[in-house]
C-alpha atoms as a PDB file:
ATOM      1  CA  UNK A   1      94.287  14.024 106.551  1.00  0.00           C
ATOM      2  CA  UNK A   2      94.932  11.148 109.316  1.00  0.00           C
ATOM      3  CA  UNK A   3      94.940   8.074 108.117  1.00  0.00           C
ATOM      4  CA  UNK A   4      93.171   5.140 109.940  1.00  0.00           C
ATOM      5  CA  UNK A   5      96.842   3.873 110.729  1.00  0.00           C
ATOM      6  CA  UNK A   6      97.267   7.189 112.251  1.00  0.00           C
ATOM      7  CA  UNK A   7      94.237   7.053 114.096  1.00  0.00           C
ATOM      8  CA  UNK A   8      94.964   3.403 115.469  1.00  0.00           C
ATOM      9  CA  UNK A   9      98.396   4.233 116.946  1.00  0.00           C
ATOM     10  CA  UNK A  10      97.246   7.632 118.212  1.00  0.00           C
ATOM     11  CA  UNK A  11      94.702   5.560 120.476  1.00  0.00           C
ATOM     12  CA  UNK A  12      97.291   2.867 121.050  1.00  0.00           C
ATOM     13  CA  UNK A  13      99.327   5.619 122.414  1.00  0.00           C
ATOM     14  CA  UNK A  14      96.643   7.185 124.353  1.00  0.00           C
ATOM     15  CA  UNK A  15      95.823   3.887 126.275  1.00  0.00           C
ATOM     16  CA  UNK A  16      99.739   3.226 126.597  1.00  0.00           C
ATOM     17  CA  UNK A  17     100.044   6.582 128.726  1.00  0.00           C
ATOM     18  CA  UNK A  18      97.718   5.477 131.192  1.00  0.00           C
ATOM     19  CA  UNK A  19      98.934   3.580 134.437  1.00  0.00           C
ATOM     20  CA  UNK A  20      97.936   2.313 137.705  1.00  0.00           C
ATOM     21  CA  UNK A  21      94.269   2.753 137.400  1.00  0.00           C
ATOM     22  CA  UNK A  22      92.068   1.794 139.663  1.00  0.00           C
ATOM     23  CA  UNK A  23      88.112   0.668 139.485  1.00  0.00           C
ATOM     24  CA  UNK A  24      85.073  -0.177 141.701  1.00  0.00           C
ATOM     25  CA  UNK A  25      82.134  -1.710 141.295  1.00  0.00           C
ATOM     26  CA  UNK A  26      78.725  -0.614 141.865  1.00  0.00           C
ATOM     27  CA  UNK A  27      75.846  -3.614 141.844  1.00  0.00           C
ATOM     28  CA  UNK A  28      72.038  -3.720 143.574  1.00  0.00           C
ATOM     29  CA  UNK A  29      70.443  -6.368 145.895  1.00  0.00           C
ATOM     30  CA  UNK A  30      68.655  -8.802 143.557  1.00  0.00           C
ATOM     31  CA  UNK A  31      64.708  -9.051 144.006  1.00  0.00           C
ATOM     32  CA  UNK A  32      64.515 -12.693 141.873  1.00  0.00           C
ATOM     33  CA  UNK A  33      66.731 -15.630 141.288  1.00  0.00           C
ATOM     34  CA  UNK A  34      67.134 -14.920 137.533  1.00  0.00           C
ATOM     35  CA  UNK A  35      68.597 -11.512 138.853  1.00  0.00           C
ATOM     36  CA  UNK A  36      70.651 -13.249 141.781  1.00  0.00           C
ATOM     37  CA  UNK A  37      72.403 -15.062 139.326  1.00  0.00           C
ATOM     38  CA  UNK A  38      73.029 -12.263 136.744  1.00  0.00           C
ATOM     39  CA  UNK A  39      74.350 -10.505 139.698  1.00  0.00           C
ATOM     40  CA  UNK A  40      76.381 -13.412 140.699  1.00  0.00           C
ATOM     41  CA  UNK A  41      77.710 -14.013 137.638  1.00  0.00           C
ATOM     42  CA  UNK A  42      78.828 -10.177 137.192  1.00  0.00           C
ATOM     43  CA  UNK A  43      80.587 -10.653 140.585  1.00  0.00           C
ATOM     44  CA  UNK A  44      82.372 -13.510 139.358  1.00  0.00           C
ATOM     45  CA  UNK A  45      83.442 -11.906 135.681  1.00  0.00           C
ATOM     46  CA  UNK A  46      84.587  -8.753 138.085  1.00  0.00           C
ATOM     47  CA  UNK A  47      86.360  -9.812 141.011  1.00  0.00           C
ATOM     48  CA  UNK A  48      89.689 -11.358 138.903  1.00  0.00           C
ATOM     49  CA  UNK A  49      89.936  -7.491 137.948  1.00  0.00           C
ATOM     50  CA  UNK A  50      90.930  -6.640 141.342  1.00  0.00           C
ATOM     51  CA  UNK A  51      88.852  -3.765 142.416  1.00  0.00           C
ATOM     52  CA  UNK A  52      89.387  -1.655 144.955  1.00  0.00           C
ATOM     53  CA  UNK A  53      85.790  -2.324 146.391  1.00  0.00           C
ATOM     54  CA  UNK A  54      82.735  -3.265 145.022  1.00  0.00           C
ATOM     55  CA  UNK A  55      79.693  -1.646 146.273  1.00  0.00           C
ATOM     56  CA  UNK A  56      75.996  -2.486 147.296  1.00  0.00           C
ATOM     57  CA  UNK A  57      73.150  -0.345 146.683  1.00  0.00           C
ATOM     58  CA  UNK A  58      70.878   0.368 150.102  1.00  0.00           C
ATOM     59  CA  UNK A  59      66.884   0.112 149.631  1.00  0.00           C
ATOM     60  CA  UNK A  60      64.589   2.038 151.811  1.00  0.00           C
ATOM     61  CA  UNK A  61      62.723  -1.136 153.481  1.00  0.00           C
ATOM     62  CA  UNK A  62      64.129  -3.748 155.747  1.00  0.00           C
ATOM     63  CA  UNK A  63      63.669  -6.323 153.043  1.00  0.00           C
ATOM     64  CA  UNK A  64      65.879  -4.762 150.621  1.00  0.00           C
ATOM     65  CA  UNK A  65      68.684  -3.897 153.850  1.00  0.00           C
ATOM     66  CA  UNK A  66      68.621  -7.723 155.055  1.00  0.00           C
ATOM     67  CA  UNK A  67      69.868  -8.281 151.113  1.00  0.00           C
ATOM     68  CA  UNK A  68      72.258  -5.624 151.038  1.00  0.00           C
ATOM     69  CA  UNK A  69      73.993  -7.128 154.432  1.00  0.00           C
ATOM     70  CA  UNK A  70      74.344 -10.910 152.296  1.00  0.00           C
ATOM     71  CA  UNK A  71      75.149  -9.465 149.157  1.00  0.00           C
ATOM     72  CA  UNK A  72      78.134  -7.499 151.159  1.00  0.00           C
ATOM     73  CA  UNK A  73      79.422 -10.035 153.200  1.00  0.00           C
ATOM     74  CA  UNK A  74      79.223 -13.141 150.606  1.00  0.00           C
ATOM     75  CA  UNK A  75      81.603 -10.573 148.330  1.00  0.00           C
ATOM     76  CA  UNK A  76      83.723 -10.202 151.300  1.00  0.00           C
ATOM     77  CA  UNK A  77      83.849 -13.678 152.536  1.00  0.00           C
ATOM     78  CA  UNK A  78      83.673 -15.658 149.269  1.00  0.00           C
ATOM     79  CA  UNK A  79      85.831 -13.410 147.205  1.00  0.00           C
ATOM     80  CA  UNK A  80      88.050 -11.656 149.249  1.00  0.00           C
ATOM     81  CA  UNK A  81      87.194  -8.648 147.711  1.00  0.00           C
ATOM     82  CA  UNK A  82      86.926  -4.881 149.766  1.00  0.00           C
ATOM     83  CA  UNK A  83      82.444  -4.668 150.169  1.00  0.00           C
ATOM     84  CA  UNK A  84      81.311  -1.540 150.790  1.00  0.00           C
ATOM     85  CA  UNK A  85      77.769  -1.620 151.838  1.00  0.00           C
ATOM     86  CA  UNK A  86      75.774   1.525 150.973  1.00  0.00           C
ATOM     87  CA  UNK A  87      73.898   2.836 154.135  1.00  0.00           C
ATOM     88  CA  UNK A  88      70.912   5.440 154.295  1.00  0.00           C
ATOM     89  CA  UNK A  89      70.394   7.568 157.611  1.00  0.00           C
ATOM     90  CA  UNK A  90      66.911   8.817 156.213  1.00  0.00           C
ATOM     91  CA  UNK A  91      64.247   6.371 157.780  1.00  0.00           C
ATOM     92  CA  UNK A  92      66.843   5.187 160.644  1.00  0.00           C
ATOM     93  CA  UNK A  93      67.341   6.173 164.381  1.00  0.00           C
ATOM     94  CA  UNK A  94      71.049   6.722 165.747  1.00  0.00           C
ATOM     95  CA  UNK A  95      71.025   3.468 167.672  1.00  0.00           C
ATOM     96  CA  UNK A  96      69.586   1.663 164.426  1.00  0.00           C
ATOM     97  CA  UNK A  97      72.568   3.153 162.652  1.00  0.00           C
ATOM     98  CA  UNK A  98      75.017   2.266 165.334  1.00  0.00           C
ATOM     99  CA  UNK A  99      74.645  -1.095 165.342  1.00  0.00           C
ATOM    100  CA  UNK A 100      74.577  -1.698 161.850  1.00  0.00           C
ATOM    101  CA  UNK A 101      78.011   0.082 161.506  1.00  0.00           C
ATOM    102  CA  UNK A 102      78.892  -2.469 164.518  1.00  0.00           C
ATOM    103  CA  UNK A 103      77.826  -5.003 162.836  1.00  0.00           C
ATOM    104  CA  UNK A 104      79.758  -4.448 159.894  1.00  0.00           C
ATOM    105  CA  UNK A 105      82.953  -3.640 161.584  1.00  0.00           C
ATOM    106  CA  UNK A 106      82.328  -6.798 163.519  1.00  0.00           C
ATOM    107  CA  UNK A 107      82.235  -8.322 160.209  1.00  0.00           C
ATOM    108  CA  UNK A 108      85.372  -7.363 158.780  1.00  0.00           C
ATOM    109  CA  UNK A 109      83.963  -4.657 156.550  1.00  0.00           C
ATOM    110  CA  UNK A 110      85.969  -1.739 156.535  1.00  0.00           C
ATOM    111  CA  UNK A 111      84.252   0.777 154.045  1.00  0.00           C
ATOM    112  CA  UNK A 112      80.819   2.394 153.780  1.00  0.00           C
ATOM    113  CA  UNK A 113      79.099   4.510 151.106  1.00  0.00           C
ATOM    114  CA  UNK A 114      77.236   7.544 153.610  1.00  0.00           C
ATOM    115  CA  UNK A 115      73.951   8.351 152.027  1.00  0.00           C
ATOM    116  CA  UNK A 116      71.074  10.435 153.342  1.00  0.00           C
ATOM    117  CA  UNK A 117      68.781   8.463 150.953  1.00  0.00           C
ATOM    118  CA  UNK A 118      65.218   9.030 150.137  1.00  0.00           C
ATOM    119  CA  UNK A 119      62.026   9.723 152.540  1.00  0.00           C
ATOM    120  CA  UNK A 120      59.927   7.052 152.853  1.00  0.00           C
ATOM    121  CA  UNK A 121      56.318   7.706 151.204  1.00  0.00           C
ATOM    122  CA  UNK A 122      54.500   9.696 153.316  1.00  0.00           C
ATOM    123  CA  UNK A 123      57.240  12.028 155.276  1.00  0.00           C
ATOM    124  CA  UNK A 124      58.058  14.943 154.408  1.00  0.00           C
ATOM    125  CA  UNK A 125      60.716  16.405 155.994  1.00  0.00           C
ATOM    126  CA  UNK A 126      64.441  15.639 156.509  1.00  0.00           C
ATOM    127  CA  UNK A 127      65.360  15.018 159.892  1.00  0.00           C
ATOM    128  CA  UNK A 128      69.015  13.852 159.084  1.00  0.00           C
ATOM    129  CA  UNK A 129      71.515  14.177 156.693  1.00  0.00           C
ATOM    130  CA  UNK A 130      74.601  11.761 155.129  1.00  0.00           C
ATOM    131  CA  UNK A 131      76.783  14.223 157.241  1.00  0.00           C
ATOM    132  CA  UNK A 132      75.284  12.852 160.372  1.00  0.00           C
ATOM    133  CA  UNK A 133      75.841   9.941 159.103  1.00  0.00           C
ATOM    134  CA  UNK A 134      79.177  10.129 158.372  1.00  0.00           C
ATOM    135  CA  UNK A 135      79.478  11.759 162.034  1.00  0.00           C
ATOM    136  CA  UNK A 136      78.134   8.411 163.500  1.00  0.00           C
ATOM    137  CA  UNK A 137      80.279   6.096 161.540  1.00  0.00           C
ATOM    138  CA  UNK A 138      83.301   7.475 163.294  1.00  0.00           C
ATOM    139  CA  UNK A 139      82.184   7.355 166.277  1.00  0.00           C
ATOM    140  CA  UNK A 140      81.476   3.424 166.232  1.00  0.00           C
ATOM    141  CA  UNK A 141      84.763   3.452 164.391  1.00  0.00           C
ATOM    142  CA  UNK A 142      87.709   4.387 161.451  1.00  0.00           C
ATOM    143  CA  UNK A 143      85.664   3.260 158.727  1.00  0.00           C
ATOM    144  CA  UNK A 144      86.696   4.427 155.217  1.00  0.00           C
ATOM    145  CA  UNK A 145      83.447   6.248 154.182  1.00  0.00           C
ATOM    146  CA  UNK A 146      82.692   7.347 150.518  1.00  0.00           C
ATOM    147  CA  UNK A 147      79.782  10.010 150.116  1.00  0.00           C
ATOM    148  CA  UNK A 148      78.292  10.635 146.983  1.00  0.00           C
ATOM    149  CA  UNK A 149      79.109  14.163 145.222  1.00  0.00           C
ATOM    150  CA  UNK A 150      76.777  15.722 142.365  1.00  0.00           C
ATOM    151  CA  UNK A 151      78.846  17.487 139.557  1.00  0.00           C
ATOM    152  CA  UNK A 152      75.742  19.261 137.545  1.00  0.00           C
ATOM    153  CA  UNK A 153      74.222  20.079 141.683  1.00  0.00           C
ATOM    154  CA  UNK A 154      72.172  17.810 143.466  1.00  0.00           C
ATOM    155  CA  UNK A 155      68.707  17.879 142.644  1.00  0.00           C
ATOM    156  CA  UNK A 156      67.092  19.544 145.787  1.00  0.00           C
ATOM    157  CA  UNK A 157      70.325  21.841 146.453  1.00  0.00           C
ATOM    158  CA  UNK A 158      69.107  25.594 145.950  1.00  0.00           C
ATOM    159  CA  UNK A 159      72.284  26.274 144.326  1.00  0.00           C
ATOM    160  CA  UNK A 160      76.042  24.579 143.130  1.00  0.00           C
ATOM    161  CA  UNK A 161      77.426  26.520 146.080  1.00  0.00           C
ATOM    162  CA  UNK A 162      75.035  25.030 149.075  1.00  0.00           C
ATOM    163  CA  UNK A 163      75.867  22.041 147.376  1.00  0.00           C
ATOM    164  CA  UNK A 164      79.589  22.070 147.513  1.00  0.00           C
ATOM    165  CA  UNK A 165      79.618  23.432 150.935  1.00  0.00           C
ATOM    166  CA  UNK A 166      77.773  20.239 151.432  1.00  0.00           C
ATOM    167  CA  UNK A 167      80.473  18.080 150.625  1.00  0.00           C
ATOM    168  CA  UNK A 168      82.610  19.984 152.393  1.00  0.00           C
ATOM    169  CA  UNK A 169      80.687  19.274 155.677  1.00  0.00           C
ATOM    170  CA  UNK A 170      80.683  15.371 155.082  1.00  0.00           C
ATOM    171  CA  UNK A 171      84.945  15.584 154.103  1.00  0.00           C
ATOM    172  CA  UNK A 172      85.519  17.567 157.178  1.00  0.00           C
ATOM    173  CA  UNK A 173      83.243  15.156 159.500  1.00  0.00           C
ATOM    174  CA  UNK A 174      85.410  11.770 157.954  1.00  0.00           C
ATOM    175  CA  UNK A 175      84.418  10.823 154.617  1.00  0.00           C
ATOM    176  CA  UNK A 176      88.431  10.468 152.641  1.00  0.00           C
ATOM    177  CA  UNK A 177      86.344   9.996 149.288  1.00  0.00           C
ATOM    178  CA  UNK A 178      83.240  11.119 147.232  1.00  0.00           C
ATOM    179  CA  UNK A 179      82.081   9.170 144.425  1.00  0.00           C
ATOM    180  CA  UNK A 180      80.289  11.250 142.080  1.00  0.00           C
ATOM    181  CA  UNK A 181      76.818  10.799 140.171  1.00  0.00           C
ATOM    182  CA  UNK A 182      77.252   9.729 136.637  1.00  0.00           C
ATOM    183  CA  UNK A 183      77.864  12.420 134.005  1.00  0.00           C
ATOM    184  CA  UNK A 184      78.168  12.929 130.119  1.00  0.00           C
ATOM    185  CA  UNK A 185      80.497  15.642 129.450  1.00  0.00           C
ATOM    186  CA  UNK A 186      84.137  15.013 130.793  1.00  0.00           C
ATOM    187  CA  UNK A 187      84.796  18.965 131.843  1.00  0.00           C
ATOM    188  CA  UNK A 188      81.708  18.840 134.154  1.00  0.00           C
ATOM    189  CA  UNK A 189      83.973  16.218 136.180  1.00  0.00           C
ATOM    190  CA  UNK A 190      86.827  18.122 135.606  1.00  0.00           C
ATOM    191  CA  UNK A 191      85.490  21.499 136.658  1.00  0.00           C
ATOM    192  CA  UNK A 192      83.824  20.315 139.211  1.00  0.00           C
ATOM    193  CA  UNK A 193      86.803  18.883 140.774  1.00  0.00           C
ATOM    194  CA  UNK A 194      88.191  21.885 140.088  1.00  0.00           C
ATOM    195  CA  UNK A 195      85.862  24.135 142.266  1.00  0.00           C
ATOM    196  CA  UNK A 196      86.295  22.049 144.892  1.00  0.00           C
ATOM    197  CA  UNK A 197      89.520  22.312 145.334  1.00  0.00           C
ATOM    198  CA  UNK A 198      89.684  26.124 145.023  1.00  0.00           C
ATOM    199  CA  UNK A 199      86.857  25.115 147.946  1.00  0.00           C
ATOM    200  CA  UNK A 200      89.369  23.474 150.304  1.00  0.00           C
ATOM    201  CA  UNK A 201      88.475  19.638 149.706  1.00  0.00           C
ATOM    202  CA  UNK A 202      90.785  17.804 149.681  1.00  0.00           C
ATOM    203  CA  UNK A 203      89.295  14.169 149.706  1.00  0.00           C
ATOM    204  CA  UNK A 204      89.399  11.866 146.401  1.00  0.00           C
ATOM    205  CA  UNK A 205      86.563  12.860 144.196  1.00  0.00           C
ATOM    206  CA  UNK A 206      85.701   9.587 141.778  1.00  0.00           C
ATOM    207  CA  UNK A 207      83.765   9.817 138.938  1.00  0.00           C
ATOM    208  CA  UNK A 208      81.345   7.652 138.482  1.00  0.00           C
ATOM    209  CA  UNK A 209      80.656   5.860 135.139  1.00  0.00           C
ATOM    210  CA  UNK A 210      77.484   4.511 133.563  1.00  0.00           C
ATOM    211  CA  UNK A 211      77.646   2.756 130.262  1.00  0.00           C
ATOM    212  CA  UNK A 212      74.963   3.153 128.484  1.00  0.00           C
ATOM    213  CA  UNK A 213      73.200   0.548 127.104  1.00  0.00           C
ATOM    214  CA  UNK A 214      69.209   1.355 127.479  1.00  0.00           C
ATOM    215  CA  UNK A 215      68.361   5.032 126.139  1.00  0.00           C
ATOM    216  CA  UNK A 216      65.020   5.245 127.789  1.00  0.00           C
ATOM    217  CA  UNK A 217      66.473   4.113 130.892  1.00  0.00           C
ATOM    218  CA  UNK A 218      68.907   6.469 131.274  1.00  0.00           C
ATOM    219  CA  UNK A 219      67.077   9.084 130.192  1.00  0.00           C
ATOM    220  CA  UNK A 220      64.551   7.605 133.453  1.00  0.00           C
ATOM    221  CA  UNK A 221      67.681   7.856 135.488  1.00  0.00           C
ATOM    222  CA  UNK A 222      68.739  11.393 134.674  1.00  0.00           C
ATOM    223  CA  UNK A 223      65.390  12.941 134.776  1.00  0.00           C
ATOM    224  CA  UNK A 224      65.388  12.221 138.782  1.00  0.00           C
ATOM    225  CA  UNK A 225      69.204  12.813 139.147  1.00  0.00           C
ATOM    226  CA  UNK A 226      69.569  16.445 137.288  1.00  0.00           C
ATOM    227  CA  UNK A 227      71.893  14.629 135.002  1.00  0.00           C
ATOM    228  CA  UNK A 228      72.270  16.401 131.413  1.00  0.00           C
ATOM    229  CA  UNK A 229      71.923  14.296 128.562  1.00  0.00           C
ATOM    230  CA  UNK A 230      73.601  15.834 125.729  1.00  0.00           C
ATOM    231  CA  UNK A 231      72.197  15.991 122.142  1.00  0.00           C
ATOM    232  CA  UNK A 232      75.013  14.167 120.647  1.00  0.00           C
ATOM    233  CA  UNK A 233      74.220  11.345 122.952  1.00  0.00           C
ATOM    234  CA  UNK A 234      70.568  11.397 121.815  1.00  0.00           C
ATOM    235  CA  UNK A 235      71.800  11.037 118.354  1.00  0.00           C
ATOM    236  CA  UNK A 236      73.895   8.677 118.902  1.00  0.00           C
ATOM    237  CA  UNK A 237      71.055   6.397 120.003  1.00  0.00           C
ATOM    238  CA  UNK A 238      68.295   7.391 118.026  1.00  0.00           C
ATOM    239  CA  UNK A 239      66.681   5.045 115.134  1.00  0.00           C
ATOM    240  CA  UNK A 240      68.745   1.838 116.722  1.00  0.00           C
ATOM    241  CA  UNK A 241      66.256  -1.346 117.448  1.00  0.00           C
ATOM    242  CA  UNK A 242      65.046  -1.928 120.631  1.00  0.00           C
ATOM    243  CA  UNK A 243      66.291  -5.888 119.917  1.00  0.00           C
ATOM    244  CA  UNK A 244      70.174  -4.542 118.576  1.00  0.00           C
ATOM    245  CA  UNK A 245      71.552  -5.002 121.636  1.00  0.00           C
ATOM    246  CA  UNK A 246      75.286  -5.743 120.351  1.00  0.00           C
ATOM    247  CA  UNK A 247      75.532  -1.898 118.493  1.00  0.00           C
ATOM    248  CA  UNK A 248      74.035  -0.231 121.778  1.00  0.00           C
ATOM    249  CA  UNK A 249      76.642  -2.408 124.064  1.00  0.00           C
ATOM    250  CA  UNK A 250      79.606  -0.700 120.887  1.00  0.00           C
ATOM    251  CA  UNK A 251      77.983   2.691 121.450  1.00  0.00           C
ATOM    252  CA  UNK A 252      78.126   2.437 124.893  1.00  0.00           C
ATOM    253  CA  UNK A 253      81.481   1.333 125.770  1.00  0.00           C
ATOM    254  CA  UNK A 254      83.027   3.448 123.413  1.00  0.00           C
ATOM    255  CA  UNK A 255      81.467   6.271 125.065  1.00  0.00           C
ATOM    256  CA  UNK A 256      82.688   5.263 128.059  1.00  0.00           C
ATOM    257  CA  UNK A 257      85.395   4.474 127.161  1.00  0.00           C
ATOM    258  CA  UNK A 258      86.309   8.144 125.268  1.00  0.00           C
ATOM    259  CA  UNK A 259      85.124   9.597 129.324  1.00  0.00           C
ATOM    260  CA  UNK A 260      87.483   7.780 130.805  1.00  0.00           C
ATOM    261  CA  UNK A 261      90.295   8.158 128.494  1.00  0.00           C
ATOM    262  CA  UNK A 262      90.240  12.106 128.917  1.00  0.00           C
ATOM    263  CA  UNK A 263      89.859  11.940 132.802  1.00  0.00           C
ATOM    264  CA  UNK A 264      92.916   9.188 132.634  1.00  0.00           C
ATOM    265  CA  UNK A 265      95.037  12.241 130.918  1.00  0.00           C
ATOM    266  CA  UNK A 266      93.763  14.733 133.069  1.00  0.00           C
ATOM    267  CA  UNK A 267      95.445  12.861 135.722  1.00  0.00           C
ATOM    268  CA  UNK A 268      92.438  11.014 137.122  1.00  0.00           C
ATOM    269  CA  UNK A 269      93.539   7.289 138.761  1.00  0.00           C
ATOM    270  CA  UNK A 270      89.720   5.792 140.196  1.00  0.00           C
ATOM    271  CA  UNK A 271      86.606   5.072 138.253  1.00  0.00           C
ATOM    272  CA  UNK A 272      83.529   4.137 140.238  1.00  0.00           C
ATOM    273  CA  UNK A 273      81.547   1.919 137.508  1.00  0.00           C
ATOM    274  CA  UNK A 274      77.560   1.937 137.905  1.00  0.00           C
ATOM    275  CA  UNK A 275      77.050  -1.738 136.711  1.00  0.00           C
ATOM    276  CA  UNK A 276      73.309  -2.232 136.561  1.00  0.00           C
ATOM    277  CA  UNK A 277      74.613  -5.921 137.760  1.00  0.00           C
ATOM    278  CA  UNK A 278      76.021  -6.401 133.951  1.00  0.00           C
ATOM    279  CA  UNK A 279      79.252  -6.892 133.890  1.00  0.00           C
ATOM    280  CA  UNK A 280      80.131  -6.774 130.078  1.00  0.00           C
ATOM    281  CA  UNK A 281      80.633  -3.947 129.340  1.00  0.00           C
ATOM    282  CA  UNK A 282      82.690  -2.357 132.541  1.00  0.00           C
ATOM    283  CA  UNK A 283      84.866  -5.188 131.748  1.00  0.00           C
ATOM    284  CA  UNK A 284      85.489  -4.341 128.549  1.00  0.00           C
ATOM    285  CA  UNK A 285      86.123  -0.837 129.519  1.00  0.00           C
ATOM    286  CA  UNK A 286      88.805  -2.282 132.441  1.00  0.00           C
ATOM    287  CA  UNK A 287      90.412  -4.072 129.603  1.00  0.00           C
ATOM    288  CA  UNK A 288      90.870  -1.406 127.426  1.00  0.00           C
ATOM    289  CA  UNK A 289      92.071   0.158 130.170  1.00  0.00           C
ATOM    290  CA  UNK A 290      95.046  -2.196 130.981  1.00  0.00           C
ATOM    291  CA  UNK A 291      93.337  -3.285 134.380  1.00  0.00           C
ATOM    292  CA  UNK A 292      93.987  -7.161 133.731  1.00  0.00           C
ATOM    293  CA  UNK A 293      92.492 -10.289 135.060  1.00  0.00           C
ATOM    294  CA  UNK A 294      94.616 -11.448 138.057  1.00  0.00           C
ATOM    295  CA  UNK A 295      93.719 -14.901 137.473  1.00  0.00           C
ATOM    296  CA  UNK A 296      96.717 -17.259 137.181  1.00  0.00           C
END
């Protein structure tokens, strides 16, 4: 029987053997000023960790854009950190899209997360795709483009296959890394990345993390995202108050935590962190980690 001893400097161990990770942000244009300034503060609690880039979520009307383009460049500008603005190709002509990327490069922003995005109410059909997207990026210039890549198949793909011949597609038109949707189960990532390799890409695949914190909401978010919610998750959660907001933040980093540990010894180096603008517990996670503040 393992003691708790044992138990304690097994995990100590575990942590010690990983090195030289690396960590992004993800955060969303704020609609209010009480969410402006949880975002802000997030920023602030995030940036000492030195990510690689923190990235800003792309709405579907030109409200929500003209707040992605401040969000971006106040990270840039006021903290020095790498902004990657996400951009959608769905409701947007090719000169639209141009200029934007212009814009941006014009701006000193050097990374963009290529989405196809969503079709505005009312349309129907498709008329572009985050691969033409990525093809018109390059042309306006080198930007470092991340695409997003769908582990359990993106909803609307007829099949895992079409869907990693997908990715393919946007690697070989420019992207150099996919960020994946959130998962559950640590071998999805892993064979996932596996099959893609045997597939011929060769661009950094980065899982993305969501700490759970909300039940209901995730279960929201994985509903529309063909995201499977395992029944030791819904366990996990079940019974717990609504108001007991400090055991769900516990159950939530330390399954995050336990995600990232395995993908960290199966050689993994980049987590892409799905903040909800709450910084708490991704910091945690960091520090746990060993990704330190580079404050002083």
């Amino acid at each position: 029987m393992v003691s708790y001893a044992q138990g304690i400097d097994a995990l100590n161990q575990t942590l010690s053997e990983i090195k030289n990770i690396q960590v992004s942000f993800e955060f969303f244009p704020p609609k209010t000023e009480a969410m402006q300034q949880t975002l802000w503060n997030s920023v602030e609690r995030l940036a000492p960790l030195n990510p690689k880039f923190m990235s800003v979520t792309y709405g579907a009307n030109s409200g929500e854009r003209d707040r992605t383009h401040e969000v971006v460049k106040r990270i840039q500008n006021e903290k020095g950190i790498n902004a990657a603005p996400h951009l959608t190709c769905v409701d947007a002509t090719r000169e639209e899209l141009e200029q934007i990327a212009r814009d941006y490069w014009e701006s000193g922003i050097r990374r963009i997360v290529a989405l196809r995005g969503d079709l505005p109410e009312g349309s129907t059909e498709h008329r572009s795709y985050a691969v033409d997207l990525v093809k018109v990026l390059k042309g306006v210039a080198d930007f470092d483009i991340s695409v997003a890549a769908y582990p359990e198949t993106h909803p609307e793909a007829p099949n895992s296959q079409f869907d990693l011949l997908n990715l393919k597609r946007k690697a070989e038109a420019g992207a150099n890394q996919a960020i994946t949707q959130f998962f559950f189960d640590a071998e999805v990532f892993l064979r996932f990345r596996d099959r893609a390799a045997a597939a011929g890409i060769d661009i950094d695949i980065v899982p993305g993390i969501l700490p759970v914190t909300n039940y209901k909401t995730l279960l929201r978010f994985a509903g529309f995202t063909n995201v499977h919610v395992p029944n030791w998750l819904h366990h996990m959660f079940e019974g717990l108050e609504d108001d007991d907001q400090t055991t769900r933040n516990l159950l939530g980093a330390s399954i995050a935590m336990d995600t990232v540990k395995v993908l960290a010894k199966e050689g993994v180096k980049d987590f892409h962190f799905y903040t909800l603008n709450r910084s708490e517990l991704s910091y945690a996670i960091c520090h746990m980690l060993g990704v330190r503040s580079q404050k002083g």
